[in-house]
Protein backbone atom coordinates (compact mmCIF):
# COMPACT_ATOMS: atom_id res chain seq x y z
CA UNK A 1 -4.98 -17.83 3.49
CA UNK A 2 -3.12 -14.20 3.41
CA UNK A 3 -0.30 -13.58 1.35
CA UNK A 4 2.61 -12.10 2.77
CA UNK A 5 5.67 -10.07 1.40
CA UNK A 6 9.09 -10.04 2.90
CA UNK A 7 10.70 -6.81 1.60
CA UNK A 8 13.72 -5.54 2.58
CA UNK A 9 13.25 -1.32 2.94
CA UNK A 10 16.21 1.33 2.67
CA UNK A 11 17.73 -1.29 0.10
CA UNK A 12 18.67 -1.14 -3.43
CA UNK A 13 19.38 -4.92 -3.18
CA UNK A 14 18.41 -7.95 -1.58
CA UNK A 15 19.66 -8.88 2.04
CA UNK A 16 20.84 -5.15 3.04
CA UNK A 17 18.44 -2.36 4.71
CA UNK A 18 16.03 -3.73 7.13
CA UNK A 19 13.76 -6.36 6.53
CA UNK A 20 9.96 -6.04 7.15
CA UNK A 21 6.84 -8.82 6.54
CA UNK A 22 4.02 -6.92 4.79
CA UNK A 23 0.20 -8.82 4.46
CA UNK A 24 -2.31 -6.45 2.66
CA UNK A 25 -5.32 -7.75 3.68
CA UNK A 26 -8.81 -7.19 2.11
CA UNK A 27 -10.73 -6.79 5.81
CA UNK A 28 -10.30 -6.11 9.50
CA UNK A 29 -8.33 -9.22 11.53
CA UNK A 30 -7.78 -9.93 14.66
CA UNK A 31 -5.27 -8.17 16.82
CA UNK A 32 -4.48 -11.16 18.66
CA UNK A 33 -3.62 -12.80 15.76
CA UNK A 34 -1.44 -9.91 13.96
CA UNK A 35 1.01 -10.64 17.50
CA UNK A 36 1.17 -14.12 16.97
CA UNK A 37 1.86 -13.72 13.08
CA UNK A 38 4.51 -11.03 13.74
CA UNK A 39 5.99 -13.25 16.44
CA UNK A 40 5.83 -16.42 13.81
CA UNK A 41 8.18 -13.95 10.77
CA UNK A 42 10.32 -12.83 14.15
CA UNK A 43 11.25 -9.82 12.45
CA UNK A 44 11.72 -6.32 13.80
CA UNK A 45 8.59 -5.24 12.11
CA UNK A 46 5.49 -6.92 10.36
CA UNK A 47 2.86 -4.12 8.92
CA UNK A 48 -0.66 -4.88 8.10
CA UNK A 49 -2.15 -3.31 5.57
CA UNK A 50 -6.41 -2.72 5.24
CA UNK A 51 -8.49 -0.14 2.94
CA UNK A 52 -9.46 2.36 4.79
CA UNK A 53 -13.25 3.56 5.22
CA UNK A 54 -13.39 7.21 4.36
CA UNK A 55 -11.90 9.54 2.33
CA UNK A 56 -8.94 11.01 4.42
CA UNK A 57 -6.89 7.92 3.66
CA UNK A 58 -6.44 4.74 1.10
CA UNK A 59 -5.37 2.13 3.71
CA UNK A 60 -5.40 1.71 7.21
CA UNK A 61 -1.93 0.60 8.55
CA UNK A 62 -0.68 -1.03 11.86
CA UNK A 63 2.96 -2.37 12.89
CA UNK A 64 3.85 -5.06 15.38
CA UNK A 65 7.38 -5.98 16.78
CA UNK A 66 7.63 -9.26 18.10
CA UNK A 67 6.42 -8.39 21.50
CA UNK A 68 4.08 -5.47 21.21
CA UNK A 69 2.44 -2.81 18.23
CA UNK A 70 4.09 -0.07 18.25
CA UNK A 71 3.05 3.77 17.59
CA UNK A 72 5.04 4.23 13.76
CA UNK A 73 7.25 2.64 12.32
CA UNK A 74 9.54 4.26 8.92
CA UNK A 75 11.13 1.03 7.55
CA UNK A 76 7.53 -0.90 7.47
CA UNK A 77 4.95 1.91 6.00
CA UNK A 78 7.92 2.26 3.46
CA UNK A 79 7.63 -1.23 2.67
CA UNK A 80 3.76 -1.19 2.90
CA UNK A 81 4.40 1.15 0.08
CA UNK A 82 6.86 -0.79 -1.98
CA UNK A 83 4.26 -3.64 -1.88
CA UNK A 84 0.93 -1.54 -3.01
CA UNK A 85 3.04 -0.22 -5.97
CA UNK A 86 3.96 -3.68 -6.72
CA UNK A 87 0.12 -3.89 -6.79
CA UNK A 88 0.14 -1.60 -8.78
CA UNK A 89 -1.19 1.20 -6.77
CA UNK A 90 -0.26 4.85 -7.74
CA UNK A 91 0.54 7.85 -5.16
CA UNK A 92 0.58 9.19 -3.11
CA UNK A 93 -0.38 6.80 -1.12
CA UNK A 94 -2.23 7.63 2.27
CA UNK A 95 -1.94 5.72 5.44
CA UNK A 96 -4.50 6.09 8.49
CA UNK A 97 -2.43 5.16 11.49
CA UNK A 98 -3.59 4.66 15.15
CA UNK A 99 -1.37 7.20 16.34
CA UNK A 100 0.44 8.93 14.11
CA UNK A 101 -2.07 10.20 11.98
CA UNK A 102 -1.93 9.64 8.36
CA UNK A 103 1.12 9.21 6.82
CA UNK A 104 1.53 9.64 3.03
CA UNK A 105 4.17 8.36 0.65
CA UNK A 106 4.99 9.49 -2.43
CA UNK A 107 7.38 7.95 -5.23
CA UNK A 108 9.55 10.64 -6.82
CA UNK A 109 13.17 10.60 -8.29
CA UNK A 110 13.15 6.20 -7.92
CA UNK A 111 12.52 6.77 -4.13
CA UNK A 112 9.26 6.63 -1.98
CA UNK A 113 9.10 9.56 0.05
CA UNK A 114 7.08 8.94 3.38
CA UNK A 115 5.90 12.60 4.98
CA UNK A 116 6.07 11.86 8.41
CA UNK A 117 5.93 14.12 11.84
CA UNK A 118 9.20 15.55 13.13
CA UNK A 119 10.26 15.00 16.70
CA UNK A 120 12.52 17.75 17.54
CA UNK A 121 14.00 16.50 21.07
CA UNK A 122 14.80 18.19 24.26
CA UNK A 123 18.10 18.11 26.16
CA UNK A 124 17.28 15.50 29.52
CA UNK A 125 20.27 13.06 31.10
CA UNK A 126 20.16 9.56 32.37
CA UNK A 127 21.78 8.13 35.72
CA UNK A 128 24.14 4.97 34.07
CA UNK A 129 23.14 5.43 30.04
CA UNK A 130 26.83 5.94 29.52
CA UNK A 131 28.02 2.59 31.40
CA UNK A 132 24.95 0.25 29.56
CA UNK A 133 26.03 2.42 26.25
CA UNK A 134 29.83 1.79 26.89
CA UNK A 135 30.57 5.18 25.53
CA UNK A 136 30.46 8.88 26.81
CA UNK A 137 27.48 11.22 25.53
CA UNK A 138 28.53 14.81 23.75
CA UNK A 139 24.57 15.44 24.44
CA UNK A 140 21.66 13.23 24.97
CA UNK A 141 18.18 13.93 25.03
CA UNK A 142 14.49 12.72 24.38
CA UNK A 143 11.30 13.27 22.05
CA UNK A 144 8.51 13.06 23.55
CA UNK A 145 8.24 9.49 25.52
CA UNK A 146 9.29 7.47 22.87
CA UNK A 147 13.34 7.59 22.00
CA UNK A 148 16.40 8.88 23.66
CA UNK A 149 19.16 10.26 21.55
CA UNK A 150 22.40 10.32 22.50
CA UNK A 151 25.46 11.78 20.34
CA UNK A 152 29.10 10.60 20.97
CA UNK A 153 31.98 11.92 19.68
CA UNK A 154 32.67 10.83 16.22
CA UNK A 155 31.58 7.50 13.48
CA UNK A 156 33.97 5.42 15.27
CA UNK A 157 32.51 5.45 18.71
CA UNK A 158 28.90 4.48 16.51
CA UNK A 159 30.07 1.86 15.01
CA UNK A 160 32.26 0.61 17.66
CA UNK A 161 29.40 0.19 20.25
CA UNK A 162 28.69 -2.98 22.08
CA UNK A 163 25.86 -1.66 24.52
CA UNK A 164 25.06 -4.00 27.55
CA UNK A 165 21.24 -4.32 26.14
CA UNK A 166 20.03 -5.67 29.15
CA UNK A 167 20.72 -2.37 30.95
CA UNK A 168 19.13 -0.56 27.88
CA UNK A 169 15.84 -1.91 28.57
CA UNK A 170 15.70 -0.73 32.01
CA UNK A 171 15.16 2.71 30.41
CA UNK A 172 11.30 3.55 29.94
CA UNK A 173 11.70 4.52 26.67
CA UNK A 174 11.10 2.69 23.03
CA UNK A 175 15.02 2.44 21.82
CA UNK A 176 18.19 4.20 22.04
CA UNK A 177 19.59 6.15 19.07
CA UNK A 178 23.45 6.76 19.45
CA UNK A 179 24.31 9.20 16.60
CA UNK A 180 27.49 11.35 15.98
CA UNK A 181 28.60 13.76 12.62
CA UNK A 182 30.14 11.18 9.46
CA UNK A 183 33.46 11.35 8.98
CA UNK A 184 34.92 13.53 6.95
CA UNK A 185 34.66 13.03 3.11
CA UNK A 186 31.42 10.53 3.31
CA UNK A 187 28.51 11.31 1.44
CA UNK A 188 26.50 11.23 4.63
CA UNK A 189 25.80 13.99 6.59
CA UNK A 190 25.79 11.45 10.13
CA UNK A 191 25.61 7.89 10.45
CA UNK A 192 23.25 6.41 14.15
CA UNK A 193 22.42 3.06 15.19
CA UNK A 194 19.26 2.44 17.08
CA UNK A 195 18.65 0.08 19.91
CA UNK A 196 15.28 -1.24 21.45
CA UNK A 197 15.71 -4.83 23.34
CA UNK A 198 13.24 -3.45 25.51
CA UNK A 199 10.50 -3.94 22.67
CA UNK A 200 12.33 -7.18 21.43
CA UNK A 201 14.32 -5.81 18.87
CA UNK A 202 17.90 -5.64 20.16
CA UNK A 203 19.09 -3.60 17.33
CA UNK A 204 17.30 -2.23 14.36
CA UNK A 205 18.86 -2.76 11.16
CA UNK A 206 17.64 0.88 9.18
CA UNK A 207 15.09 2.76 11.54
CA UNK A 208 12.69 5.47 9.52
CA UNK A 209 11.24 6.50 12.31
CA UNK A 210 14.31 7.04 14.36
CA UNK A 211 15.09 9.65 11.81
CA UNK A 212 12.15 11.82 12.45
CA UNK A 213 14.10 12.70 15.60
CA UNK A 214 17.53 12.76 14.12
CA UNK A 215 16.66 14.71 10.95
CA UNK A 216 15.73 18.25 12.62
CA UNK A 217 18.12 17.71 15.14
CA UNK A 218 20.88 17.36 13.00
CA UNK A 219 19.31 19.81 10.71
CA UNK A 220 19.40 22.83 13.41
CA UNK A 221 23.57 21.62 14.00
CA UNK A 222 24.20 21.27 10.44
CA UNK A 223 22.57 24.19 8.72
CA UNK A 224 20.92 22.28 6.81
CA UNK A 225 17.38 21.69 5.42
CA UNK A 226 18.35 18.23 2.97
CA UNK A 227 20.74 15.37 3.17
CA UNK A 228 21.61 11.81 3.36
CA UNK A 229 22.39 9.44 6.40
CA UNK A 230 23.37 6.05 7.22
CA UNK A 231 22.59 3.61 9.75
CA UNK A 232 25.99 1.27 10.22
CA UNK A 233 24.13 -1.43 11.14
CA UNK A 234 25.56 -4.83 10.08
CA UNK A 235 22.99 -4.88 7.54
CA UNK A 236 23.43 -1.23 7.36
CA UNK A 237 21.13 0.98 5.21
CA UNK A 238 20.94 5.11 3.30
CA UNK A 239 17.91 7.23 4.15
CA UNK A 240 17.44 10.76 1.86
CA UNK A 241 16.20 13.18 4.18
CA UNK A 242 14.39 16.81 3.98
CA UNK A 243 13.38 19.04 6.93
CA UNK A 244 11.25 21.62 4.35
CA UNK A 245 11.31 24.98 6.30
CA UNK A 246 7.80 25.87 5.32
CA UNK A 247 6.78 23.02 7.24
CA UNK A 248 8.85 22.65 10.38
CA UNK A 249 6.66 19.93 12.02
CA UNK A 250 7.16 17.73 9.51
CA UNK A 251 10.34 15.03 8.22
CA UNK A 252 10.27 13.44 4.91
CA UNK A 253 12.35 10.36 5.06
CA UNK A 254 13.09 9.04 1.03
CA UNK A 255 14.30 5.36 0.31
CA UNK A 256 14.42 2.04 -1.72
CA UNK A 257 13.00 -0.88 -0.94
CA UNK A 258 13.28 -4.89 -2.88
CA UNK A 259 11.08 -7.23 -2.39
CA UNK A 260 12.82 -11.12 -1.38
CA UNK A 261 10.42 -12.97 -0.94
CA UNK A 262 6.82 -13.55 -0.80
CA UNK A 263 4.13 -16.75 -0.03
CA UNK A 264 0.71 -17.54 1.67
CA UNK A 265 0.13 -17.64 5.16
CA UNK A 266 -1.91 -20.51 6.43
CA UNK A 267 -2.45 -20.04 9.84
């Protein structure tokens, strides 16, 4: 039996951020079986957690959506995180990832910082993203082959989306962040919402990973090298975010995370 943690991540309290199932197991496992278990919690995320062989990293970590692994995920490795402190583990805590490298979190100022890579994107369009979006683009763009950003006009087109998400997975690409500027007076310096039906998560509650592309592109508009964001999903969720300028390849993404629940996996 395995015991598993659900833990909600980018939350200060139970049932808001985004939810992610978290086993920290003591050996290797079968892949097979990691898709069938994060198909069985049917959450956007499920991370598994191993110790790592080595000395360039503490654990090994992987994430699967419902449908496939994927190549990094923020929300989960922050939650992998929350749990192994819970374990009492102390940081910074290193992560070997497949391909991402490792990833290290750090708990300063009540937050876990994760140091991630940066994505800065490149301008690109896309025949029909505005009709499937529903909105009209002020830019949109891509990093690397995994995201397209797009930025409308202002918080209320963001919020006010109702994409056709059929249409969004016809684009080869992992999700769709739609961001735009916060309004005026809000502690945030822009608020997104990220989309990704075409790897079975229709829309992502609070997306870490997301923000390694929206953090130095906001950053280079803004003028900035340190704020907050929010992502108005309907669970919605506040990432703390620094773009250090003596290392400009790199995003670290600060949060909260609670854990809600926790038991033993059978299967």
């Amino acid at each position: 039996m395995s015991r598993f943690r659900v833990i909600d991540a980018f939350a200060d309290r139970p049932f808001a951020g985004n939810p992610a199932a978290v086993l920290v197991l003591d050996g290797p496992y079968d892949d097979a079986w990691a898709q069938r278990v994060a198909a069985e919690f049917n959450l956007a995320e499920t991370a598994f957690v191993v110790p790592a062989d080595g000395d360039t990293a503490d654990y090994e970590l992987r994430w699967f959506t419902p449908a496939v692994e994927v190549a990094l995920c923020g929300h989960a490795t922050l939650a992998a995180a929350h749990a192994l402190v819970e374990d009492a583990a102390s940081g910074p805590i290193r992560f070997a990832t497949r391909s991402s490298g490792v990833l290290t979190v750090t708990p300063r100022e009540g937050r876990l910082w994760m140091d991630f890579p940066a994505n800065v994107p490149t301008a690109e369009s896309f025949d029909g993203l505005p009709e499937a979006l529903g909105a009209a683009p002020v830019w949109t763009g891509t990093a690397g082959t995994c995201d397209i950003l797009v930025e409308v006009a202002d918080e209320r087109t963001v919020r006010g989306l109702t994409p056709d998400l059929a249409a969004l997975a016809g684009f080869e690409c992992r999700g769709v962040i739609v961001t735009a500027r916060a309004d005026e007076g809000s502690p945030d310096a822009f608020v997104s919402r990220f989309f990704a039906p075409r790897v079975g998560v229709p829309e992502d509650p609070v997306t870490g990973s997301a923000h390694t592309v929206l953090a130095p592109y906001w950053a280079k508009h803004l003028g900035r090298t340190s704020f907050s964001a929010f992502q108005c999903s309907r669970r919605g969720g506040r990432l703390y975010l620094e773009t250090p300028t003596a290392a400009p390849d790199r995003v670290f993404i600060g949060g909260s995370a609670v854990t809600v629940s926790e038991g033993e996996l059978r299967a």
